[in-house]
N, C-alpha and C. Protein backbone atom coordinates (compact mmCIF):
# COMPACT_ATOMS: atom_id res chain seq x y z
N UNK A 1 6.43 6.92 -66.19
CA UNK A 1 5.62 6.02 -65.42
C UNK A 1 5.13 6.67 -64.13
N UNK A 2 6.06 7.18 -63.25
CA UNK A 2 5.22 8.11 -62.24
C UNK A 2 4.63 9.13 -62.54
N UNK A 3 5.45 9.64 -63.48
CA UNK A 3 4.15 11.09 -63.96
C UNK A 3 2.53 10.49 -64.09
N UNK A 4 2.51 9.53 -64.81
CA UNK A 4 1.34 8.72 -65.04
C UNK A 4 0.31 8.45 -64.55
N UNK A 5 1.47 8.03 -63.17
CA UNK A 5 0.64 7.58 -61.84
C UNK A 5 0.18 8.58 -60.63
N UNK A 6 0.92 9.36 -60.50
CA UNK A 6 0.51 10.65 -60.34
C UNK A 6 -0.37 11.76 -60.49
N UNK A 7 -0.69 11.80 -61.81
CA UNK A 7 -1.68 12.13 -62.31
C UNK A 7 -2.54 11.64 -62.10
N UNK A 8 -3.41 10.44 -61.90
CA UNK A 8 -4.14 9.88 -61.23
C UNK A 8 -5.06 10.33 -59.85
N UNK A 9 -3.63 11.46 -59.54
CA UNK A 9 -4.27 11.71 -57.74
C UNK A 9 -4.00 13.22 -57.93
N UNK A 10 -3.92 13.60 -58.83
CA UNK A 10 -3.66 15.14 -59.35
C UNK A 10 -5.34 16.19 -58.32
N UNK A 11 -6.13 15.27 -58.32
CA UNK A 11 -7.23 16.07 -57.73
C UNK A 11 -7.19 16.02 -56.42
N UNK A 12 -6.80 15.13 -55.77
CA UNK A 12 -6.35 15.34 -54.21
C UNK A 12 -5.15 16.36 -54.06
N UNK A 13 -4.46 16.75 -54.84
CA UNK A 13 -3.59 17.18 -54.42
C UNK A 13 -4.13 18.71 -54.46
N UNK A 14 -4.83 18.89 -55.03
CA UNK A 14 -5.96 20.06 -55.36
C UNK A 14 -6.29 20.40 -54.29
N UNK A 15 -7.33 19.49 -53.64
CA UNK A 15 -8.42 19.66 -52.90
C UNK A 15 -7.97 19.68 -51.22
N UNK A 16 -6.74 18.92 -51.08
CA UNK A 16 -6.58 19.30 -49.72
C UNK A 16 -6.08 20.74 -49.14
N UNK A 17 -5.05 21.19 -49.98
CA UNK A 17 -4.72 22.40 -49.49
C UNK A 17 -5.74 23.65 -49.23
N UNK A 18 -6.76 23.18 -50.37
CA UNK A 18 -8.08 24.13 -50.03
C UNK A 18 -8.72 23.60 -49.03
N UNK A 19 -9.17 22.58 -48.50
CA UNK A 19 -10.09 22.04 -47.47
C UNK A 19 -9.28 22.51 -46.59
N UNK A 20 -8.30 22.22 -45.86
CA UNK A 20 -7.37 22.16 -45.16
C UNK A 20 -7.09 23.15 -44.64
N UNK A 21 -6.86 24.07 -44.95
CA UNK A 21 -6.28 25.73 -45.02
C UNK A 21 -7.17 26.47 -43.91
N UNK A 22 -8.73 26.34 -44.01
CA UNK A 22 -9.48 26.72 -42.67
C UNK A 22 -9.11 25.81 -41.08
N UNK A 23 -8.80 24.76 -41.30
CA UNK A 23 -8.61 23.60 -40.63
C UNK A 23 -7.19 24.36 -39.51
N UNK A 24 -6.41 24.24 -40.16
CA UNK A 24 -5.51 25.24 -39.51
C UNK A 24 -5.30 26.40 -39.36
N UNK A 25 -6.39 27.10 -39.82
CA UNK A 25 -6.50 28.48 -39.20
C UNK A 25 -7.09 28.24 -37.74
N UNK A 26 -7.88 27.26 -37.82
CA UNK A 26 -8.74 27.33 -36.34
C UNK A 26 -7.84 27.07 -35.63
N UNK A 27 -7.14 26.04 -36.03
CA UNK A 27 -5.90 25.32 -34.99
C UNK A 27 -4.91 26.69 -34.23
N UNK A 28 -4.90 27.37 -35.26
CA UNK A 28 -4.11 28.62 -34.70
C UNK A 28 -5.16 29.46 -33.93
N UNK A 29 -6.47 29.91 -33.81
CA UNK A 29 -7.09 30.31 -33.38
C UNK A 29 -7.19 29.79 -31.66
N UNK A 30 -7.45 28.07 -32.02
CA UNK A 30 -7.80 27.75 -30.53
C UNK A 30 -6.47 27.74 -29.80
N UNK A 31 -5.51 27.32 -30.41
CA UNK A 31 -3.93 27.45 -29.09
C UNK A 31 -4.05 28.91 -29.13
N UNK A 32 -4.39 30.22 -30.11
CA UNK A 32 -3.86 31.44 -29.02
C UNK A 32 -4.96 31.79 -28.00
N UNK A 33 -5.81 30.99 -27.87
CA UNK A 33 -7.10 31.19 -27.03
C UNK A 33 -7.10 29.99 -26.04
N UNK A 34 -6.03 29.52 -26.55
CA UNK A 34 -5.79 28.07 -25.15
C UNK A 34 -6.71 27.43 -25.05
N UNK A 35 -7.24 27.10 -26.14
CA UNK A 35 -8.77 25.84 -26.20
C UNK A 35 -7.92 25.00 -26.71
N UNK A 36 -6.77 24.38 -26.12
CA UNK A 36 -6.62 23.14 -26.67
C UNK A 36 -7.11 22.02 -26.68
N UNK A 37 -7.56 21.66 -25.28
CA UNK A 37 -8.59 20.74 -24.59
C UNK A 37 -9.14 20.53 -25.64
N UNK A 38 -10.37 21.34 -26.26
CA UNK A 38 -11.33 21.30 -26.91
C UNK A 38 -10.45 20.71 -28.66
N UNK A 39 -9.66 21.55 -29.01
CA UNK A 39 -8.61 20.71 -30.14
C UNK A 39 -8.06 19.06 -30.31
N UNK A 40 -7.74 18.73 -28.90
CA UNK A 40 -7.55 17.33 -28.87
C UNK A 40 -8.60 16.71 -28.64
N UNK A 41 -10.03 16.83 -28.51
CA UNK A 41 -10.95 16.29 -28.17
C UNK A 41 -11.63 16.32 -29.66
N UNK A 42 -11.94 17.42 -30.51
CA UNK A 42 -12.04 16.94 -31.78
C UNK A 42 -11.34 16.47 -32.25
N UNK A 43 -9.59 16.08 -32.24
CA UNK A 43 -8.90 15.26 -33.03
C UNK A 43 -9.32 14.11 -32.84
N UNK A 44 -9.63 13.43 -31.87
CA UNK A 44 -9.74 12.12 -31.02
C UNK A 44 -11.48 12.09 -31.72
N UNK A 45 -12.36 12.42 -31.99
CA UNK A 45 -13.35 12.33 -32.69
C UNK A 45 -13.46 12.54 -34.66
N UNK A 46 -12.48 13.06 -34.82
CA UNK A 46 -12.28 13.26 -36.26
C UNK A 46 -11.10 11.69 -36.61
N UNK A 47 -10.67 11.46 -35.91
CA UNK A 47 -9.85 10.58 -35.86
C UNK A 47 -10.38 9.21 -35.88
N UNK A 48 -11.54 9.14 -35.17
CA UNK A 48 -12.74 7.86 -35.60
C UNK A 48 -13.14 8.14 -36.59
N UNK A 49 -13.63 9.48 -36.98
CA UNK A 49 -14.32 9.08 -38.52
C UNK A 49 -13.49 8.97 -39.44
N UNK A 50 -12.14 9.42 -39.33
CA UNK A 50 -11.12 8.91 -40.20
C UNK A 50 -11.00 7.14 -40.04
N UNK A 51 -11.05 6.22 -39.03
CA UNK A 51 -10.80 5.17 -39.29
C UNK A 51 -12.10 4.13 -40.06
N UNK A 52 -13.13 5.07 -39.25
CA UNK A 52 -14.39 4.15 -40.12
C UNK A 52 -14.52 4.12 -41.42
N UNK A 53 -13.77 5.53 -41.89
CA UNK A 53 -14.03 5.95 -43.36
C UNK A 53 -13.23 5.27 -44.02
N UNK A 54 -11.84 4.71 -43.65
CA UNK A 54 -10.88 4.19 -44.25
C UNK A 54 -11.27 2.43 -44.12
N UNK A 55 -11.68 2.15 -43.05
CA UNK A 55 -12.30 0.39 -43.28
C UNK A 55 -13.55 0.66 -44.16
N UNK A 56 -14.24 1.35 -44.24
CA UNK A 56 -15.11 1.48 -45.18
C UNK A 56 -14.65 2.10 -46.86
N UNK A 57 -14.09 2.57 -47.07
CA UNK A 57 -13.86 3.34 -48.57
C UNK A 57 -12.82 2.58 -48.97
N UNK A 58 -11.61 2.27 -48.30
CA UNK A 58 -10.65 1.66 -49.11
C UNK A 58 -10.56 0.28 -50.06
N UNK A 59 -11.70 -0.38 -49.19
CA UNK A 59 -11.58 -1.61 -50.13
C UNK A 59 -12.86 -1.31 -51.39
N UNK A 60 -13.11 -0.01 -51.42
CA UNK A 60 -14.47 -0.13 -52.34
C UNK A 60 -13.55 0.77 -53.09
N UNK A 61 -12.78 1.76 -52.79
CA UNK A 61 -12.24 3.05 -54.05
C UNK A 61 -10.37 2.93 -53.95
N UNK A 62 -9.95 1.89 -53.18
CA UNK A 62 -8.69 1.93 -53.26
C UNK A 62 -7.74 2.74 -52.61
N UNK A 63 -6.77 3.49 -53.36
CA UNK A 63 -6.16 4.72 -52.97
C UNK A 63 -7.09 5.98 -52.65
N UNK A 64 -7.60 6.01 -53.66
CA UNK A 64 -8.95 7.14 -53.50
C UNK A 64 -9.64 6.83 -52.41
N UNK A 65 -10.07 6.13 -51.91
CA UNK A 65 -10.90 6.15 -50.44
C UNK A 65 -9.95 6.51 -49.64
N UNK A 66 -8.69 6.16 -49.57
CA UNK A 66 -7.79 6.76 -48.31
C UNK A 66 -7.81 8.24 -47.98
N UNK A 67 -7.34 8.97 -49.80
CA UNK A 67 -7.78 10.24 -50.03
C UNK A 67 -8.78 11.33 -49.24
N UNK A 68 -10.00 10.48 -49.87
CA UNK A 68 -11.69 10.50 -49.37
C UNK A 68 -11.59 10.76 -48.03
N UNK A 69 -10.99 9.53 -47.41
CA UNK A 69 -10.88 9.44 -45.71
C UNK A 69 -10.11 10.32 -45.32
N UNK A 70 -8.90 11.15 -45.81
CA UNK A 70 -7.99 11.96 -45.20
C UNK A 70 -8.75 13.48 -45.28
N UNK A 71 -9.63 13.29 -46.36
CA UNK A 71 -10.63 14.94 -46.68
C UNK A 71 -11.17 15.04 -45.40
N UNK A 72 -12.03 13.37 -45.12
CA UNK A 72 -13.93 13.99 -44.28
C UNK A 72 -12.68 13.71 -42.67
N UNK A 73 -11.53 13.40 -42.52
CA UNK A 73 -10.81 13.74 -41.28
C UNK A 73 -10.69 15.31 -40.97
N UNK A 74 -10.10 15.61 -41.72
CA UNK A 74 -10.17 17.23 -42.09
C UNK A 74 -11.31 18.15 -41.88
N UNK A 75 -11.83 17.75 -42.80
CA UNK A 75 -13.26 18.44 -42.68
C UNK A 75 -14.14 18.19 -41.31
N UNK A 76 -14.34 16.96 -40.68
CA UNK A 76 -14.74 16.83 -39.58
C UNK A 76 -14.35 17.46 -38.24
N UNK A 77 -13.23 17.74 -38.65
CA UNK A 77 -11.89 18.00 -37.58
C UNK A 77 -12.61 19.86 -37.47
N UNK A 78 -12.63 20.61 -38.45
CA UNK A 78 -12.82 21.90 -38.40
C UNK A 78 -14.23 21.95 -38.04
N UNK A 79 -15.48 21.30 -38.67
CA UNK A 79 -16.49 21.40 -38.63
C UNK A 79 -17.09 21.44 -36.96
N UNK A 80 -16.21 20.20 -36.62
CA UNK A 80 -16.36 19.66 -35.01
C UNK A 80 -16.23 20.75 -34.21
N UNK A 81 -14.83 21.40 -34.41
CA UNK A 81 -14.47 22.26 -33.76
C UNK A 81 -15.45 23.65 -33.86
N UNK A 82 -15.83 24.29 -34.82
CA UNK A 82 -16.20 24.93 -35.41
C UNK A 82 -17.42 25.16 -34.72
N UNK A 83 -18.48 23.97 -35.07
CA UNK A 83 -20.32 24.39 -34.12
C UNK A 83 -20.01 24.21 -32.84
N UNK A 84 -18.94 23.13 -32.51
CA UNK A 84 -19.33 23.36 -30.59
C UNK A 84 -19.10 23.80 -29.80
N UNK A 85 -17.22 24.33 -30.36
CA UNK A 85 -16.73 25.20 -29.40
C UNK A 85 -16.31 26.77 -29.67
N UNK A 86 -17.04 26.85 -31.00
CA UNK A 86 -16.83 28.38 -30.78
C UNK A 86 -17.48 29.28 -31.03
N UNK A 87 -17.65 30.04 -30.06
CA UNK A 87 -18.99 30.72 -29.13
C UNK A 87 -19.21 31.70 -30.75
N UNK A 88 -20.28 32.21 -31.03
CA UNK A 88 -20.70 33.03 -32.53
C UNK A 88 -20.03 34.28 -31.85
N UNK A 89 -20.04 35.32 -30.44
CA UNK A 89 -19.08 36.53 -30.74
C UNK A 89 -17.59 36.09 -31.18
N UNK A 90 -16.80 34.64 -30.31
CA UNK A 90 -15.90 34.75 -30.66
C UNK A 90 -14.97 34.78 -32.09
N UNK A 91 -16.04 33.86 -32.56
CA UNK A 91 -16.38 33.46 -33.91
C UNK A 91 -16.51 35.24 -35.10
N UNK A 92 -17.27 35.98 -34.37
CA UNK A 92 -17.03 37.01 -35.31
C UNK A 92 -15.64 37.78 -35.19
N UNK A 93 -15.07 37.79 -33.84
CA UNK A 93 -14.42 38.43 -33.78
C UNK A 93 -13.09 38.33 -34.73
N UNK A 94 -12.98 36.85 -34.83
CA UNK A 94 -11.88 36.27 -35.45
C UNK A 94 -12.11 37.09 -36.79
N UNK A 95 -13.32 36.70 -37.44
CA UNK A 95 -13.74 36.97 -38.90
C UNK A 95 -13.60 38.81 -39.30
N UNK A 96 -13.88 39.31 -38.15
CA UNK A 96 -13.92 40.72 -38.63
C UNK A 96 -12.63 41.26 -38.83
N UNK A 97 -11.56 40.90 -37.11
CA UNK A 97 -10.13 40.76 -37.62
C UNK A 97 -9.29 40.61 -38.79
N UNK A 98 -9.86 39.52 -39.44
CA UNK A 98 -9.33 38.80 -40.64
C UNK A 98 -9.77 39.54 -41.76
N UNK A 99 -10.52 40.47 -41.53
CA UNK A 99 -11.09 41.02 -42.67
C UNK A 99 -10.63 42.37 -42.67
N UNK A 100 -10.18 43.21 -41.18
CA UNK A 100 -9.43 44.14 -41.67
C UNK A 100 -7.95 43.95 -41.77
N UNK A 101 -7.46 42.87 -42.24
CA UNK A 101 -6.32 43.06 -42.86
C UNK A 101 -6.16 43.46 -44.31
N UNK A 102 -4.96 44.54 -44.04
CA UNK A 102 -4.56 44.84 -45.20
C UNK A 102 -3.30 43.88 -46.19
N UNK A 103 -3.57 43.88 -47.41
CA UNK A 103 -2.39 43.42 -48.09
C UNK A 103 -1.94 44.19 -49.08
C-alpha cells in the first residue's frame, strides 16, 4: 500500500535533487562571499511565490501542487539570486573555478 502510494510522487523525488543542487551551490557561494543579506532577501521573496503557488495549485493538483510549489520556491530562490546579485565577472569566476576541478 505505501509502495503504491509512493510511487505516485516517484517524479518529485526525481526532480528536486536536480533542481535543487544549483540552489545550494549558490547558497554556498553567497555565505563564502558574505552576501547573505542578499540570500535572505531572496528567501523572503521566493517564499511569497511559494505561498501564492501553494493557495493557488493545491486545491487544483492536490499533493502535486504542493510539489509544484516546493520546485518554482526553489527555482525562484536561485534564479532571484542568480540575475540580481551576481555581478557576470563574479559569476564567471565561480564557473571557471568549478570547471578546473579535477576528479
Amino acid at each position: 500500500m505505501v509502495k503504491d502510494l509512493s510511487s505516485e510522487y516517484l517524479i518529485w523525488v526525481i526532480l528536486i535533487p536536480v533542481i535543487s543542487a544549483f540552489s545550494y551551490q549558490l547558497d554556498g557561494i553567497f555565505t563564502g562571499a558574505t552576501k547573505t543579506r542578499d540570500m535572505r532577501n531572496g528567501a523572503i521573496i521566493s517564499l511569497l511565490i511559494f505561498i501564492l503557488a501553494t493557495i493557488v495549485l493545491i486545491p487544483v493538483l492536490g499533493n502535486h501542487g504542493l510539489w509544484f510549489s516546493y520546485i518554482l520556491f526553489i527555482f525562484s530562490l536561485q534564479k532571484e539570486n542568480l540575475l540580481l546579485h551576481v555581478p557576470d565577472k563574479f559569476l564567471h569566476q565561480a564557473v571557471d573555478s568549478f570547471q578546473n576541478v579535477q576528479i
